[in-house]
N, C-alpha and C. Protein backbone atom coordinates (compact mmCIF):
# COMPACT_ATOMS: atom_id res chain seq x y z
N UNK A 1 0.47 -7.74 -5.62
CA UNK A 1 -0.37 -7.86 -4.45
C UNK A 1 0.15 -9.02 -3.61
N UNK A 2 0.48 -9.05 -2.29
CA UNK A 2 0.92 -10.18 -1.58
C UNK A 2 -0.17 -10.97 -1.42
N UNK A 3 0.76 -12.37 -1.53
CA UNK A 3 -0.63 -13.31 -1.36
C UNK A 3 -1.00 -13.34 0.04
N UNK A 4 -2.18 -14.29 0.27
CA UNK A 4 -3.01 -14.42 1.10
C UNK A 4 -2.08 -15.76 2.04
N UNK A 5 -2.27 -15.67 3.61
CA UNK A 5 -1.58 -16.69 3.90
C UNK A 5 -1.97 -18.34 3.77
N UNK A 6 -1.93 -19.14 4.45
CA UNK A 6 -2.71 -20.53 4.27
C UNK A 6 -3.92 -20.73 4.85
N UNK A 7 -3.99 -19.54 5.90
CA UNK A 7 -5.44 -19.30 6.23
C UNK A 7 -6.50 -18.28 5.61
N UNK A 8 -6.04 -18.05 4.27
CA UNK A 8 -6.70 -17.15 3.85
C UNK A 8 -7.01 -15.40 4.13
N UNK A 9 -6.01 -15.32 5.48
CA UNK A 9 -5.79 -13.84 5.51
C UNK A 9 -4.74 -13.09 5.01
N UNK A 10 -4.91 -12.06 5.16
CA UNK A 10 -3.73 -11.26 4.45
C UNK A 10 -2.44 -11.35 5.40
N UNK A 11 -1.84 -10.98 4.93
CA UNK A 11 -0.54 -11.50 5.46
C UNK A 11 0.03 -10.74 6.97
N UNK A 12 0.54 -10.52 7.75
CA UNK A 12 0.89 -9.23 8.64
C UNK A 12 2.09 -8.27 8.17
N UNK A 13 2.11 -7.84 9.22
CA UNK A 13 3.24 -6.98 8.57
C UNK A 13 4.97 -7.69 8.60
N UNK A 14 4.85 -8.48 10.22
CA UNK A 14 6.10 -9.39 9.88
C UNK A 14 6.33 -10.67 8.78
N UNK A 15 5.09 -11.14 8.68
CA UNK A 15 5.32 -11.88 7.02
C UNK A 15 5.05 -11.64 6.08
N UNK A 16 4.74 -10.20 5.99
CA UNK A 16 5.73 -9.29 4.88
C UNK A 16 6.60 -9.00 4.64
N UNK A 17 7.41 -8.24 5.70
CA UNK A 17 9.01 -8.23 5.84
C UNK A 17 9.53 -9.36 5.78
N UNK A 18 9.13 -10.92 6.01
CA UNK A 18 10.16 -11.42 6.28
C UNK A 18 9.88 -12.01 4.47
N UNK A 19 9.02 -11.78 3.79
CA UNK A 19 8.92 -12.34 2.44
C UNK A 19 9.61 -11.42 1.37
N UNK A 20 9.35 -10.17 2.03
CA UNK A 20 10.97 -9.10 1.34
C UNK A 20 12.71 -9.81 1.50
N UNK A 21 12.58 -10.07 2.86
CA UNK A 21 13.99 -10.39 2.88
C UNK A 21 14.21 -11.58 2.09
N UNK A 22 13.15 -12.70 1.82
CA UNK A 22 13.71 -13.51 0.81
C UNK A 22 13.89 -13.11 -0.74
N UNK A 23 12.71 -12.13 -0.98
CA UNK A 23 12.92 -11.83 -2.14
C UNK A 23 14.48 -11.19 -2.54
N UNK A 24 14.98 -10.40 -1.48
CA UNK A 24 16.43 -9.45 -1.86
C UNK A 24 17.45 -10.37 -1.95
N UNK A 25 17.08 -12.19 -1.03
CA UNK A 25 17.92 -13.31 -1.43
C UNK A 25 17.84 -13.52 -2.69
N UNK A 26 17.12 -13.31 -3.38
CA UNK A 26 16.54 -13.85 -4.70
C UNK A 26 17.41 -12.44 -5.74
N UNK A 27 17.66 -11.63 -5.45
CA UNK A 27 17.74 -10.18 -6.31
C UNK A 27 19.26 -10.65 -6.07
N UNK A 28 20.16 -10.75 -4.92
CA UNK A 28 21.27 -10.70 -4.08
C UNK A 28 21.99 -11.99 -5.13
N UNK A 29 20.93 -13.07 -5.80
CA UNK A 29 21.71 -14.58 -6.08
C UNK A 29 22.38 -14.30 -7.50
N UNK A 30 24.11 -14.08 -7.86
CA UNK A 30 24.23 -13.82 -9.23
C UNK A 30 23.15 -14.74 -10.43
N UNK A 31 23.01 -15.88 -10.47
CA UNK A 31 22.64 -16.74 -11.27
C UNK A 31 21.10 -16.43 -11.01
N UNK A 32 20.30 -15.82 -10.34
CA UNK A 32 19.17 -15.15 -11.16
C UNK A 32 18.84 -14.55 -12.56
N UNK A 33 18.20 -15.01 -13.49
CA UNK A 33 18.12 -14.24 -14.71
C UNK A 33 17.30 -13.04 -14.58
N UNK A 34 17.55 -11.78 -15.28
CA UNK A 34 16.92 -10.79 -15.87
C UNK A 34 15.56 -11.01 -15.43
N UNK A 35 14.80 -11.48 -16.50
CA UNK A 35 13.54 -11.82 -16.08
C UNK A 35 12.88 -12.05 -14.73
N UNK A 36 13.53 -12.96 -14.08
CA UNK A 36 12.99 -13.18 -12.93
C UNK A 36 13.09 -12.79 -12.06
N UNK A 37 14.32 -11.29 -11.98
CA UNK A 37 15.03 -10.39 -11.04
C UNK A 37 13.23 -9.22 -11.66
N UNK A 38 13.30 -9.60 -12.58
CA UNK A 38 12.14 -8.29 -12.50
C UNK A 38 11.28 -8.33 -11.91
N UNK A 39 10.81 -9.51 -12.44
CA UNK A 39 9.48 -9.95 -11.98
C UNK A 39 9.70 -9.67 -10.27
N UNK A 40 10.81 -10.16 -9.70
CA UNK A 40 10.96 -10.19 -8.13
C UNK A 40 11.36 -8.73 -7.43
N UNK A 41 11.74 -8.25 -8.49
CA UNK A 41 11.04 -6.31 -7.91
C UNK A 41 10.58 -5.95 -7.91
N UNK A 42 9.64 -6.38 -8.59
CA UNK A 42 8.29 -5.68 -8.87
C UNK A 42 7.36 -5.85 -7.81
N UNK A 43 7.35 -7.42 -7.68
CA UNK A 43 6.68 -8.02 -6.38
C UNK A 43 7.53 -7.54 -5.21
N UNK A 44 8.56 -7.35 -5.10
CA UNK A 44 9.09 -6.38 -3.78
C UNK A 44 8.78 -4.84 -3.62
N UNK A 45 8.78 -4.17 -4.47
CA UNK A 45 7.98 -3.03 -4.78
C UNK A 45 6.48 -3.02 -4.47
N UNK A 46 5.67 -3.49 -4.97
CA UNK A 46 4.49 -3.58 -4.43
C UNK A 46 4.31 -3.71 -3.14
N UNK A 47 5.39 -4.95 -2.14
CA UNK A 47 4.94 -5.33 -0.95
C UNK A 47 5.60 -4.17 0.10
N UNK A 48 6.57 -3.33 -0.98
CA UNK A 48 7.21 -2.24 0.00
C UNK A 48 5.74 -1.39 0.25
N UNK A 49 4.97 -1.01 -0.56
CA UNK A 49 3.97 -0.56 -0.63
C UNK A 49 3.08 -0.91 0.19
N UNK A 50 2.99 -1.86 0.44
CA UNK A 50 1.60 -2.89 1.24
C UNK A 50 2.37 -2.76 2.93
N UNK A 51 3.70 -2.61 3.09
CA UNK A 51 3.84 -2.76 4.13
C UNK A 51 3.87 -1.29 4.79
N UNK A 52 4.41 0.12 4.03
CA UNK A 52 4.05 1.06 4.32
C UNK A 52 2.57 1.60 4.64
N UNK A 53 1.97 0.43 4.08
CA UNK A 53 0.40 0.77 4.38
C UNK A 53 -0.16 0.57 5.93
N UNK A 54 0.52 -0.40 5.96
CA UNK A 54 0.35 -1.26 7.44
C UNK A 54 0.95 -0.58 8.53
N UNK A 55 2.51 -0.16 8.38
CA UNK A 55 2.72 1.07 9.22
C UNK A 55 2.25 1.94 9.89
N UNK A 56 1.01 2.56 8.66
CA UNK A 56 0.92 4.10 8.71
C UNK A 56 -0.09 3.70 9.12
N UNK A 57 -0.88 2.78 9.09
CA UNK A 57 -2.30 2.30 10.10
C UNK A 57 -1.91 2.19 11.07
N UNK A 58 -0.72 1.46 11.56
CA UNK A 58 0.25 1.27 13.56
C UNK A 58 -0.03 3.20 13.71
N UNK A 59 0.55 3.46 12.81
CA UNK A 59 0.75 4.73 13.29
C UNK A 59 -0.21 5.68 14.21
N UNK A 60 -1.01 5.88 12.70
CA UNK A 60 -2.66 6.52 13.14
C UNK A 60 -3.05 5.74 14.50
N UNK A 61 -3.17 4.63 14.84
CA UNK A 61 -3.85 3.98 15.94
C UNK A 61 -3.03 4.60 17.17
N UNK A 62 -1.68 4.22 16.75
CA UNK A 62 -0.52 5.04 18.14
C UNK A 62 -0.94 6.03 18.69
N UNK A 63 -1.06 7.28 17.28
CA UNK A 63 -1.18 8.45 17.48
C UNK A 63 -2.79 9.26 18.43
N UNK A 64 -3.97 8.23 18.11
CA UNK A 64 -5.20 8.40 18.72
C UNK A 64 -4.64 7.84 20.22
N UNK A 65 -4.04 6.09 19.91
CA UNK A 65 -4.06 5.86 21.38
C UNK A 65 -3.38 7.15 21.97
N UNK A 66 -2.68 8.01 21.65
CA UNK A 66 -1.84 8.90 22.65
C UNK A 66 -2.91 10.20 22.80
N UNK A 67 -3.43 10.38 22.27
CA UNK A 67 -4.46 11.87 22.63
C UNK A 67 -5.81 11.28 22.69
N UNK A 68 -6.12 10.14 22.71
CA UNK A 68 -7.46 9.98 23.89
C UNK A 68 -7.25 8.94 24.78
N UNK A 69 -6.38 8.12 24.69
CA UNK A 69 -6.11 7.11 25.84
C UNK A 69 -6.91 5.85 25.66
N UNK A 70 -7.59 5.93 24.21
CA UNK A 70 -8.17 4.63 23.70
C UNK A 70 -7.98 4.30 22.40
N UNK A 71 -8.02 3.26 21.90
CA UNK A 71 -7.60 3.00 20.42
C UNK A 71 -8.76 2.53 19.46
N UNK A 72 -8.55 2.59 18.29
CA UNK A 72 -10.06 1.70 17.60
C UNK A 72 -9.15 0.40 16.97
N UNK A 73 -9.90 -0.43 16.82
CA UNK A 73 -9.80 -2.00 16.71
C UNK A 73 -8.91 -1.25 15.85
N UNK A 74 -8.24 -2.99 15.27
CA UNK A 74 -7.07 -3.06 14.45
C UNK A 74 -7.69 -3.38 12.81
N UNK A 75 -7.41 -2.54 12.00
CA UNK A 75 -7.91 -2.93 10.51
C UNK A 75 -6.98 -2.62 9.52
N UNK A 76 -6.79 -3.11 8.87
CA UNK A 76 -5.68 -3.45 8.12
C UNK A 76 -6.23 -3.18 6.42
């Protein structure tokens, strides 16, 4: 589950992505051990998850804004 930011919200979708790209620094570093390459896919896996979520909510909202010409708030 991605953490929460320093304000206590959930994260967006760009500091999600940009907490993937450190993690693949982390997968990418030879001298990572086993263990901690897992642990750090796992948590990249999940957030691939969390961010496809977030997407497909842009999406749906896109897709209303385009066939009624109004959108509903943003919820995540």
């Amino acid at each position: 589950m991605p953490k929460k930011t320093e304000s206590g919200e959930k994260p967006t979708l760009e500091q999600n992505l940009e907490r993937l790209d450190e993690l693949i620094a982390v997968l990418e570093d030879e001298e990572t051990g086993l263990e901690d390459a897992f642990h750090t896919y796992k948590e990249g896996m999940e957030l691939i998850r969390v961010c496809n979520a977030q997407i497909d909510t842009v999406e749906k909202q896109v897709l209303q804004l385009s066939d009624t010409g109004e959108t509903a708030p943003f919820e995540e």
